[in-house]
Protein backbone atom coordinates (compact mmCIF):
# COMPACT_ATOMS: atom_id res chain seq x y z
CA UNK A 1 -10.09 -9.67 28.52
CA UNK A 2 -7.78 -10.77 26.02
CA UNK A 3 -9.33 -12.63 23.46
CA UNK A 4 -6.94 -13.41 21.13
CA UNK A 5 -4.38 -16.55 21.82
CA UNK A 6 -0.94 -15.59 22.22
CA UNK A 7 -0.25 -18.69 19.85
CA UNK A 8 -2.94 -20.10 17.46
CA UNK A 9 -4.47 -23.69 18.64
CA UNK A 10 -4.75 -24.96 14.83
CA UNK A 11 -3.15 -23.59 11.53
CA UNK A 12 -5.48 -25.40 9.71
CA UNK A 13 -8.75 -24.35 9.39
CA UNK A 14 -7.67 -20.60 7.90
CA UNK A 15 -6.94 -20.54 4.33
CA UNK A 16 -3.98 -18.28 3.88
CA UNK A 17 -4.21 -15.69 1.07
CA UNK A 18 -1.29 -15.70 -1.54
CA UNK A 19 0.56 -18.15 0.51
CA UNK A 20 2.25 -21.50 0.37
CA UNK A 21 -0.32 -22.66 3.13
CA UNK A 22 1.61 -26.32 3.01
CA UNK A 23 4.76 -24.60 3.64
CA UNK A 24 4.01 -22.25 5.93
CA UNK A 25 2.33 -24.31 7.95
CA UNK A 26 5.18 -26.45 8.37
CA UNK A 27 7.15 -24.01 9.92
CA UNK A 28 5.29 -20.82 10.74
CA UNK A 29 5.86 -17.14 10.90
CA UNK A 30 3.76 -15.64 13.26
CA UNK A 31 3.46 -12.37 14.17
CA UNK A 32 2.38 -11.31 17.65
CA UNK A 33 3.24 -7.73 18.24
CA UNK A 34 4.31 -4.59 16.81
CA UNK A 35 5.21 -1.13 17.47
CA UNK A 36 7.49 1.66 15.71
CA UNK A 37 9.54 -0.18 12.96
CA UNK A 38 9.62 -3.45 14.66
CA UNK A 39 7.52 -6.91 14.91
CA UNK A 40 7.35 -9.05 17.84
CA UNK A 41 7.37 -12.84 16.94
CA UNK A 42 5.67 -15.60 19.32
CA UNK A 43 9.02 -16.49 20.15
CA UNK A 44 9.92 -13.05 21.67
CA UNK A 45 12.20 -11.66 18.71
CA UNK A 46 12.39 -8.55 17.38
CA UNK A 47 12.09 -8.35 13.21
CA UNK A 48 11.89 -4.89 11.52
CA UNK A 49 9.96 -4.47 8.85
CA UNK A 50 11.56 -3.80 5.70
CA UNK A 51 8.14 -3.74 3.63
CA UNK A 52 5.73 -1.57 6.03
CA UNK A 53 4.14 -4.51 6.39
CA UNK A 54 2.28 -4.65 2.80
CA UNK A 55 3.10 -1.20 1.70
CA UNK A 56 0.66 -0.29 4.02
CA UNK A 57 2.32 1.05 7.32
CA UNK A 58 3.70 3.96 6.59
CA UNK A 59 3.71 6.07 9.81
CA UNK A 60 4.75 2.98 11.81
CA UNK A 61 3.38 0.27 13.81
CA UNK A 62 1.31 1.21 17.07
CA UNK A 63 0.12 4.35 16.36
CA UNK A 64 -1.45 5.66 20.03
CA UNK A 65 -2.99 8.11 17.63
CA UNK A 66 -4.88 5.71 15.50
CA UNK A 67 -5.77 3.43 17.86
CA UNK A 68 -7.15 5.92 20.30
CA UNK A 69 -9.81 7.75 17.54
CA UNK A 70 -10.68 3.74 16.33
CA UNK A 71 -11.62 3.48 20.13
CA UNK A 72 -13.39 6.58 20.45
CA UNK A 73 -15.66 6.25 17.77
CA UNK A 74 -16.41 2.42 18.07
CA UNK A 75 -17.81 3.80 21.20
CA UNK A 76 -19.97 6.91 19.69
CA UNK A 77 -21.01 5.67 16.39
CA UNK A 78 -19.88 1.76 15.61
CA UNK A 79 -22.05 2.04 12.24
CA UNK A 80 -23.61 4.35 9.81
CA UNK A 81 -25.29 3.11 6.59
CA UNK A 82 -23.69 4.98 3.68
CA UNK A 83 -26.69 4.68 1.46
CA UNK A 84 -28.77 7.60 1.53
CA UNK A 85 -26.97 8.54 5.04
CA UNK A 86 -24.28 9.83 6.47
CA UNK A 87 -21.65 10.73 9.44
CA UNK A 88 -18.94 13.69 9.80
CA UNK A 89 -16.08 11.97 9.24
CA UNK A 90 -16.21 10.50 5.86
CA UNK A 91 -16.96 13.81 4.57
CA UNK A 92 -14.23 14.90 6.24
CA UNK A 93 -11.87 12.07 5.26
CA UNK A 94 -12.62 13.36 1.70
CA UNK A 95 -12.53 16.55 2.41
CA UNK A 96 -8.42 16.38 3.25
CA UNK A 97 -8.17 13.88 0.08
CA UNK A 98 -9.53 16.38 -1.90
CA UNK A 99 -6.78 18.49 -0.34
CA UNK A 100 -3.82 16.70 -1.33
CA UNK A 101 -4.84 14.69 -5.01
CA UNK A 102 -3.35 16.13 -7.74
CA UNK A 103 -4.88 18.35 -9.97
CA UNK A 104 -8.73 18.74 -9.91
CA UNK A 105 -9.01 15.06 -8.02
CA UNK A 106 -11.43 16.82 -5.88
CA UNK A 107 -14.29 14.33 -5.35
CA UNK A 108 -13.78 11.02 -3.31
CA UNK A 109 -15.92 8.05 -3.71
CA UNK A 110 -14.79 5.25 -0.73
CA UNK A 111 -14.81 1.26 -0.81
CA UNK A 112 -12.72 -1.19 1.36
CA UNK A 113 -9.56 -1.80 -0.35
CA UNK A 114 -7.10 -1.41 -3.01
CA UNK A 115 -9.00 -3.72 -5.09
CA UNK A 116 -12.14 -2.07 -4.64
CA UNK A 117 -11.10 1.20 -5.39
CA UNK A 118 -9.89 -0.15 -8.67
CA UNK A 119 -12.96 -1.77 -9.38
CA UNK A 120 -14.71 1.38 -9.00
CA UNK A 121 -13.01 3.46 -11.24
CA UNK A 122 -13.40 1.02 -13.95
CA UNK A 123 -17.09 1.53 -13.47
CA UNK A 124 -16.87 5.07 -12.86
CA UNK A 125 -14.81 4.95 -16.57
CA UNK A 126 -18.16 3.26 -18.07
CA UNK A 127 -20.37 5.24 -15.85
CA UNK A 128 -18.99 8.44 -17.09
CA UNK A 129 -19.15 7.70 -20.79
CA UNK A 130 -22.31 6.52 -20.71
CA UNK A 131 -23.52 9.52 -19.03
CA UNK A 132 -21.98 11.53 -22.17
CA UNK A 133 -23.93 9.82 -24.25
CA UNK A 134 -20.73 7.11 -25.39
CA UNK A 135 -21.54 3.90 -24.16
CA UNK A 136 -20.33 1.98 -26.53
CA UNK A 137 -16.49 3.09 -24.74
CA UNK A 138 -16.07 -0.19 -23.09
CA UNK A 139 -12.73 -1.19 -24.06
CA UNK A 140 -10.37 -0.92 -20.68
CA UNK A 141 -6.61 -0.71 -20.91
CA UNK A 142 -4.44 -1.91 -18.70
CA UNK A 143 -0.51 -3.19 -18.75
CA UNK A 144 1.52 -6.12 -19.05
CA UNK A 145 3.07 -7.02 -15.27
CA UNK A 146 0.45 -4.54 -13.69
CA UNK A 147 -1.08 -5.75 -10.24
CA UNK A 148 -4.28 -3.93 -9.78
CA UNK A 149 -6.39 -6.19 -7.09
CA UNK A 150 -7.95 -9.56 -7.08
CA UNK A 151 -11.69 -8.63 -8.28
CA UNK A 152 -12.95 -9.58 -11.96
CA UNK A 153 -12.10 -6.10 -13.77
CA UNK A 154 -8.24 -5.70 -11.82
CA UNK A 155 -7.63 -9.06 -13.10
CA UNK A 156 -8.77 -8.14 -16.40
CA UNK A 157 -6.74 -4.91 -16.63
CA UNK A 158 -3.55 -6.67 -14.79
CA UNK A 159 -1.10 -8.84 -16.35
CA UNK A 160 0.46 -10.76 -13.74
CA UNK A 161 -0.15 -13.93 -14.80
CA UNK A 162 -0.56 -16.39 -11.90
CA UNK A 163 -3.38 -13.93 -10.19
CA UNK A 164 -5.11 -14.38 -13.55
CA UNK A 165 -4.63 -18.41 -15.18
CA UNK A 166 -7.22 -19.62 -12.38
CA UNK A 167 -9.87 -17.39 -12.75
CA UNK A 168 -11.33 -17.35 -16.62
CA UNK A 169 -11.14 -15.13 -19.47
CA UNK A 170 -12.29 -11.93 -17.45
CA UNK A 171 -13.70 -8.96 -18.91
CA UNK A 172 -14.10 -8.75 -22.82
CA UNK A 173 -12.32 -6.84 -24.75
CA UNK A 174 -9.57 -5.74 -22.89
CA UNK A 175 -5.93 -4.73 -24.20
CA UNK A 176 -2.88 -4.53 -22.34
CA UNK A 177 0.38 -2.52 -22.66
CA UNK A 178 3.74 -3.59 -22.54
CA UNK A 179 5.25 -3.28 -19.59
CA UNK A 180 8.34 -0.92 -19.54
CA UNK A 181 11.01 -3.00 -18.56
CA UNK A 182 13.88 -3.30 -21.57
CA UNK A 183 17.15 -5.23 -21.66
CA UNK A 184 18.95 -1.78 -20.90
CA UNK A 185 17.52 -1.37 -17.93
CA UNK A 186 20.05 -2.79 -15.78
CA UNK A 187 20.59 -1.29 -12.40
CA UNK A 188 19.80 1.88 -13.33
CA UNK A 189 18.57 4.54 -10.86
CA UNK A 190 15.53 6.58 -10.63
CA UNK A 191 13.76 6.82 -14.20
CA UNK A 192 15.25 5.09 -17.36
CA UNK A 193 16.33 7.24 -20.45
CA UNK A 194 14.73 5.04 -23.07
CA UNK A 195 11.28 3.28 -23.19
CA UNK A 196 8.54 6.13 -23.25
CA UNK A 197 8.20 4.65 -26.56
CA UNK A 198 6.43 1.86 -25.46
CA UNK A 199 3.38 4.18 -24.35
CA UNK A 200 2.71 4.19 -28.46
CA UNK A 201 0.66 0.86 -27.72
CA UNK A 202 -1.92 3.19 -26.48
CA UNK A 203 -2.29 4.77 -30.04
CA UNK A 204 -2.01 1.55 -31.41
CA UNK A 205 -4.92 0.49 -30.09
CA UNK A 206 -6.81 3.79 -30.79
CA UNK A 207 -6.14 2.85 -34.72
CA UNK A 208 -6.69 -1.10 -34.32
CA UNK A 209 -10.10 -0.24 -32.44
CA UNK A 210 -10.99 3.26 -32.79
CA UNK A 211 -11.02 5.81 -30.13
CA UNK A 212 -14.35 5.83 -29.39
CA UNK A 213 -14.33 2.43 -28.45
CA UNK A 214 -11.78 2.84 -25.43
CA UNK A 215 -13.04 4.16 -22.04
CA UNK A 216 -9.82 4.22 -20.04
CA UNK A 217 -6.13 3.44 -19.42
CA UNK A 218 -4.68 2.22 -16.01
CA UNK A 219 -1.68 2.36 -14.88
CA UNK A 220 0.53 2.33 -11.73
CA UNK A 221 2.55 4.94 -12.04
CA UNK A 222 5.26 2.89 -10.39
CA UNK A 223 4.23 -1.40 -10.66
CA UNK A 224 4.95 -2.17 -7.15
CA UNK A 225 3.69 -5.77 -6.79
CA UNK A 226 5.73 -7.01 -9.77
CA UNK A 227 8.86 -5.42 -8.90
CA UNK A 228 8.98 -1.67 -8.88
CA UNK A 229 9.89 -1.04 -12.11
CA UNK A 230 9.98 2.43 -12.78
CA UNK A 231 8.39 4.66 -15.44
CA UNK A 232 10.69 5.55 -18.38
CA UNK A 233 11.48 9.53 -18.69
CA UNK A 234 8.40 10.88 -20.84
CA UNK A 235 5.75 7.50 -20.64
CA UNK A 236 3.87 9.04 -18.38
CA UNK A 237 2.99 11.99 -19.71
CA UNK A 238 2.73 10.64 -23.21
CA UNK A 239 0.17 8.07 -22.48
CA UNK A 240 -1.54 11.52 -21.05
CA UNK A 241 -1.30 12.92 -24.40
CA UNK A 242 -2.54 10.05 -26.56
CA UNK A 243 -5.40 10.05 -23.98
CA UNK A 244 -6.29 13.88 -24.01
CA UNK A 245 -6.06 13.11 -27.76
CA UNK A 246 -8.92 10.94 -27.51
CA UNK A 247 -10.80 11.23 -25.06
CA UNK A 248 -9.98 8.46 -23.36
CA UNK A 249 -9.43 8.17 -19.22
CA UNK A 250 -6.10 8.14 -17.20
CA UNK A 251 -6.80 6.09 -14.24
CA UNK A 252 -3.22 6.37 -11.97
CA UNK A 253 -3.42 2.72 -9.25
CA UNK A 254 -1.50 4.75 -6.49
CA UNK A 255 -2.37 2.15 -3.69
CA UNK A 256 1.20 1.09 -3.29
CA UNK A 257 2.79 4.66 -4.34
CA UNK A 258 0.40 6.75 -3.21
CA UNK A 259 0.81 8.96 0.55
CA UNK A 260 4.56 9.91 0.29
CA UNK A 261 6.43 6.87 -1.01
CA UNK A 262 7.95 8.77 -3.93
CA UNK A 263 8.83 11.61 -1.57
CA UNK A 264 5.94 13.21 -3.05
CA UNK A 265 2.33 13.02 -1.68
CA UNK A 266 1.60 10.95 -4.95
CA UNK A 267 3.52 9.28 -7.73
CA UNK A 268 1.52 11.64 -10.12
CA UNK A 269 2.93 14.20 -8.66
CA UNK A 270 6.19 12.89 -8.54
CA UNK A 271 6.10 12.01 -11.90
CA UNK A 272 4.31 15.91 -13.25
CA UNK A 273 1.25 14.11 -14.34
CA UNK A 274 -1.82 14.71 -13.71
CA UNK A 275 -4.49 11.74 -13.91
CA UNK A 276 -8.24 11.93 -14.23
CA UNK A 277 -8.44 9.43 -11.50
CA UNK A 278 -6.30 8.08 -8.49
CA UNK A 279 -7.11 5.04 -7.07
CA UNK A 280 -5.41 4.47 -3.38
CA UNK A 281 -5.74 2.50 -0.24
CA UNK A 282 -3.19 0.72 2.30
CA UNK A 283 -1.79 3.63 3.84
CA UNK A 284 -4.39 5.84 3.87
CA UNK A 285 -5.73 4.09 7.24
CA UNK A 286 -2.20 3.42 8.03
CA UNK A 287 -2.81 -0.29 7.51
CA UNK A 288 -5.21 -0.37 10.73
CA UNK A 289 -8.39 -0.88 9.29
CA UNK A 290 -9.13 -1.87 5.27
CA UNK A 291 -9.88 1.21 3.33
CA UNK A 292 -9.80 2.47 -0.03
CA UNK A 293 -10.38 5.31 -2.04
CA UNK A 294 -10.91 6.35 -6.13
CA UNK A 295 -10.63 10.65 -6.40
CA UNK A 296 -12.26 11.92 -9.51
CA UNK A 297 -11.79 14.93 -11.51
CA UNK A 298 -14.37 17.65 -11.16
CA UNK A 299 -15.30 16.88 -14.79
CA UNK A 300 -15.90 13.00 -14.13
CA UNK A 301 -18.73 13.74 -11.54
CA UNK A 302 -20.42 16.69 -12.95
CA UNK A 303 -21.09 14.64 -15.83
CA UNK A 304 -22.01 11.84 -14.19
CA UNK A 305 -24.48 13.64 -11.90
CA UNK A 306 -25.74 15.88 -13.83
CA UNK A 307 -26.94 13.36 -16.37
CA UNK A 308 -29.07 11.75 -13.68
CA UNK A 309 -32.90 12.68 -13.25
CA UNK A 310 -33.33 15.18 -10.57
CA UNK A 311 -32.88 13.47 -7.25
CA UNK A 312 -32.32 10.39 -8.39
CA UNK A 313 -29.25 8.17 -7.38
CA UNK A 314 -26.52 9.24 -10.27
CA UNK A 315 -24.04 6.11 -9.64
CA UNK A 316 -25.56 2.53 -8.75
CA UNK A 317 -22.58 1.15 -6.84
CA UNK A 318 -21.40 1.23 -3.28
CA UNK A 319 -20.47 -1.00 -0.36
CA UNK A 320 -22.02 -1.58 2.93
CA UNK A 321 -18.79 -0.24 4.66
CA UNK A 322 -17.68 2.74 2.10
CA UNK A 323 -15.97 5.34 4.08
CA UNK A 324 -17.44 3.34 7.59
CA UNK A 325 -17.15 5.07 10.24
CA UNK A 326 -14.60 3.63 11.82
CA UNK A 327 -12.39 3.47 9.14
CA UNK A 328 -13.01 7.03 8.81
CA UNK A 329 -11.75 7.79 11.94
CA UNK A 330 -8.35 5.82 11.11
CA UNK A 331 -8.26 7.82 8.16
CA UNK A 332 -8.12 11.21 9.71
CA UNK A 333 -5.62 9.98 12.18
CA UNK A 334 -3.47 8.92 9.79
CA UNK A 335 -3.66 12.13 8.28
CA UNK A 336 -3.13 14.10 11.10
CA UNK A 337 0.42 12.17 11.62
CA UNK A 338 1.39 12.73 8.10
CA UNK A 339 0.69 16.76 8.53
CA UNK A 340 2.43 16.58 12.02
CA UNK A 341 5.16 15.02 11.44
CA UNK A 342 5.84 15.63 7.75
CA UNK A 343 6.14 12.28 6.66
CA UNK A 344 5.96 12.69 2.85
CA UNK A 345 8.85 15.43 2.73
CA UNK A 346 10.86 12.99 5.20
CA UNK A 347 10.45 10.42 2.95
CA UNK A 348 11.97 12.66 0.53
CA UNK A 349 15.09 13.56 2.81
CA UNK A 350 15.54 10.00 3.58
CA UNK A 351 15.58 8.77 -0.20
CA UNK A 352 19.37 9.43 -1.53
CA UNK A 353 20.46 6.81 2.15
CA UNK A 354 17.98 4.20 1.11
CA UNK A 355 18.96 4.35 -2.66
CA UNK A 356 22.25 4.53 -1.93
CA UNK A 357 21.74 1.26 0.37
CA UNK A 358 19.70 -0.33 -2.12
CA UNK A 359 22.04 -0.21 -5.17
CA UNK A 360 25.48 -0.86 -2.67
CA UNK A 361 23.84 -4.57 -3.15
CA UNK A 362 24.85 -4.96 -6.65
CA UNK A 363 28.05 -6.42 -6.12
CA UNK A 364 26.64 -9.70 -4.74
CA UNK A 365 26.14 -12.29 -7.35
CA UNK A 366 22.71 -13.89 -6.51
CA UNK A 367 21.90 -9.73 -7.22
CA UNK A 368 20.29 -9.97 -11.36
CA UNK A 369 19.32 -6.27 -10.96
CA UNK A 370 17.88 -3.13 -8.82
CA UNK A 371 15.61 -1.00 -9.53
CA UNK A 372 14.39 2.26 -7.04
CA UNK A 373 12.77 5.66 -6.97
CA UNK A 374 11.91 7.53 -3.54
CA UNK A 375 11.97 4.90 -0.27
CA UNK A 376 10.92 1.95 -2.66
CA UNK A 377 13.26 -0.59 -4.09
CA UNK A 378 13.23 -3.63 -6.03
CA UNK A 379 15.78 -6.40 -5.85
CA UNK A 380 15.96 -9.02 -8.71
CA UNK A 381 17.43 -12.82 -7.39
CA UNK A 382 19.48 -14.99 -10.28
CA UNK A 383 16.68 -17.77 -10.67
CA UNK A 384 17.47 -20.99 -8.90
CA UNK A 385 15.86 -24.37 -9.39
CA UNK A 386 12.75 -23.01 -10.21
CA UNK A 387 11.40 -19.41 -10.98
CA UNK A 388 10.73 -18.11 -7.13
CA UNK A 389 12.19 -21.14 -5.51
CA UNK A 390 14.72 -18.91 -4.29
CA UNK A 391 12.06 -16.32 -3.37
CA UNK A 392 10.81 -18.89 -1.13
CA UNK A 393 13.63 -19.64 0.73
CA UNK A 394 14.78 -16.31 1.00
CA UNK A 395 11.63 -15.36 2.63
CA UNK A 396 12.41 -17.60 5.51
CA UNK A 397 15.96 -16.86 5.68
CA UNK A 398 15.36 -12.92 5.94
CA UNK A 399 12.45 -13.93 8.78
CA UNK A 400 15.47 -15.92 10.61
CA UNK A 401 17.84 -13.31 10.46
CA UNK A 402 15.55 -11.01 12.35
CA UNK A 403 14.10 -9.50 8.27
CA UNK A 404 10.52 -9.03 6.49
CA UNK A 405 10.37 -8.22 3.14
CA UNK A 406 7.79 -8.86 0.29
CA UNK A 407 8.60 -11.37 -2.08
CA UNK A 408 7.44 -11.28 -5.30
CA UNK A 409 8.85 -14.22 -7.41
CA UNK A 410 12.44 -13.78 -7.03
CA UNK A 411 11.98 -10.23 -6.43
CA UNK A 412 12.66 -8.54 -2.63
CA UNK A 413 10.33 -5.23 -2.55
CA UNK A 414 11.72 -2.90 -0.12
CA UNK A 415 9.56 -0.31 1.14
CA UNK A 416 10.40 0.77 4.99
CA UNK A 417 7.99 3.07 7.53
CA UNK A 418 8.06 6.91 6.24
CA UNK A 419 9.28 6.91 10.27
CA UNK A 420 12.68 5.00 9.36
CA UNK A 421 16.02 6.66 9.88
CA UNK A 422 19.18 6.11 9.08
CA UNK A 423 19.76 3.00 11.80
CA UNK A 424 17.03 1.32 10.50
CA UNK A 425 18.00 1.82 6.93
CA UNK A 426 21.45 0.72 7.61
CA UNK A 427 20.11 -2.69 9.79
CA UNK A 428 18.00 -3.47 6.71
CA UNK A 429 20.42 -3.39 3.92
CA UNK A 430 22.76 -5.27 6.37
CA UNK A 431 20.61 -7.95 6.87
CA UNK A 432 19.74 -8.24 3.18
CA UNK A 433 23.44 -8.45 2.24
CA UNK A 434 24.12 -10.84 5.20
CA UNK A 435 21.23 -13.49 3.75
CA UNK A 436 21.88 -12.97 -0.07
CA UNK A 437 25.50 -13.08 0.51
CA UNK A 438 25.16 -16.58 1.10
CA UNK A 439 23.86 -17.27 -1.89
């Protein structure tokens, strides 16, 4: 029996997240089906998805594959506590992490979501210098325009500023990079030539506070939510330095850029870095069940389990669902579709279309700038009225014109299915220009 209404019978009683719930619910999108690169709406048309969904979808919607192993274990084992228990197949969920993270990045602790896996590396960051006998590293660095989650330590490391005005002062202490965006950065492609300079605000605070005061830096390697904006040539892997330098933690937030969106498996190693932790989520289940993930270097959990009393719990933190069962299972099926069907190296053949595509749109004049690496893009609107007025409207008028893409501001992130070719890049961009054009 289906349960589920093929229309809702209110709007009103569910409080939408990061949503103009007034607006929306004066003329609704909703969303009733979907399968390969398309949505069905509850009026019966078709809408590809230009944002795999939230960054999340990246082997496509409908997945027989996925949905089959969900099924199968709902009806062997629904539940498993992960406290002091466990079940095959989050040890084997880790197991093919372990076989793909860069570097060392060979142990995998599991929570629910992007924002969770963030919030556990922070404390894995304290956790770990505690254990070495450093607690007083409690400083956390994070980076000006940086989304990393909605929980109290992401918003403290993030600098996005309407996720944070609401909620408080957050976490002491905390410093923030600048973000890498300069006034020369105008529709450039790939990585920009100038700006690893701005990774010096690292070392800055290492002499304003003193090194042994700072217990990590995070960073995405590429900040999706805010626009994809693109690491300057040499950033990276200077902030790596300064950090070796000091002992201080390189936490890389891969849940947008992580799984084959750079045309690498991960932006670290798209980027030749290699982090002491990756934090990931949204397509590591494929979008089909909430999942995330924080890898750790070898180094980070010796320490931290070894300074423990024998058999005694080493890390006090955990959620009732890490690395559930049934997300488990949606895990390795994801997995299994990447292997089989090569998803991360077709991302990589399908990259010089899409960026092609992408910066073909600079000639309309709504179009402020464009920024892209691998099958992600960011598309700056002029500012209307109102900063992300135009955002708004736009979001409708892509839905209308058969279009989803995720708004940020006046921003249009566009991030297809790995699956996408060269049809569905081509009805994307076309759309885009036939909206914007209008402008």
């Amino acid at each position: 029996m289906n349960v589920i209404p093929p229309i809702p019978n209110s709007l009103e009683q569910h409080w939408m997240p990061f949503t103009s719930n007034r607006h929306f619910k004066a003329n609704p999108r909703i969303l009733t089906a979907a399968k390969g690169m398309y949505y069905t709406t509850d009026h019966g048309d078709q809408v590809i998805d230009g944002s795999a969904g939230l960054f999340c979808v990246a082997a496509g919607h409908g997945r027989r594959e996925i949905a089959e192993a969900v099924n199968e274990t709902l009806t062997t084992l629904d539940y498993a506590p992960p406290f002091q228990y466990g079940h095959p197949a989050s040890f084997e969920v880790a197991r093919r992490l372990a076989s793909i993270t860069p570097g060392d990045l060979n142990h995998v602790f599991f929570s629910n979501s992007g924002s969770e896996a963030v919030e556990s590396a922070l404390k894995i960051a304290l956790a770990y210098h505690k254990a070495k006998g450093e607690g007083q590293r409690m400083r956390l660095v994070g980076r000006e325009r940086a989304y990393h989650g909605v929980n109290f330590g992401g918003l403290t490391v993030a600098g996005l500023l309407n996720n944070k005005k609401a909620f408080g002062l957050g976490l002491p202490g905390a410093c923030h990079l600048r973000h890498t965006e300069l006034p020369d950065h105008q529709f450039v492609e790939g990585q920009p030539e100038t700006g690893a300079e701005l990774a010096e605000d690292l070392q800055r605070f290492v002499d304003l506070h003193g090194a042994d005061q700072i217990a990590c830096c995070i960073v995405e390697p590429i900040a999706g939510s805010t626009g994809a904006l693109i690491p300057p040539k040499g950033y990276l892997q200077r902030l790596r330095e300064i950090c070796d330098a000091h002992g201080i933690l390189l936490i890389f937030d891969e849940v947008i850029c992580g799984f084959g969106r750079t045309g690498k498996q991960f932006g670290a190693d798209a980027f030749g870095v290699i982090p002491d932790m990756v934090t990931m989520a949204k397509a590591l289940t494929n979008g089909v069940v909430p999942m995330g993930a924080v890898a750790c270097s070898d180094h980070i959990y010796e320490t931290i389990t070894e300074a423990a009393p024998g058999n005694s719990i080493e890390l006090f933190h955990g959620y009732t669902y890490s690395g559930c069962p049934v997300a488990s299972a949606a895990a390795i099926a994801t997995r299994n579709i990447f292997d089989e069907e090569d998803l991360v190296n077709r991302a990589a053949k399908m990259t010089p279309k899409f960026q092609e595509a992408l910066f073909s749109l600079r000639d309309l004049p709504v179009v402020a700038n464009i920024r892209g690496y691998g099958l992600m893009g960011g598309v700056d609107l002029a500012t209307a009225e109102a900063p992300g007025a135009r955002g708004l409207r736009t979001t409708q008028e892509f839905y209308d014109a058969g279009l989803i893409v995720k708004m940020t501001g006046d921003c249009a992130l566009i991030s297809p299915p790995l699956i996408c070719e060269d049809q569905h890049i081509d009805e994307i961009f076309t759309k885009l220009r036939d909206v914007l054009s209008k402008h």
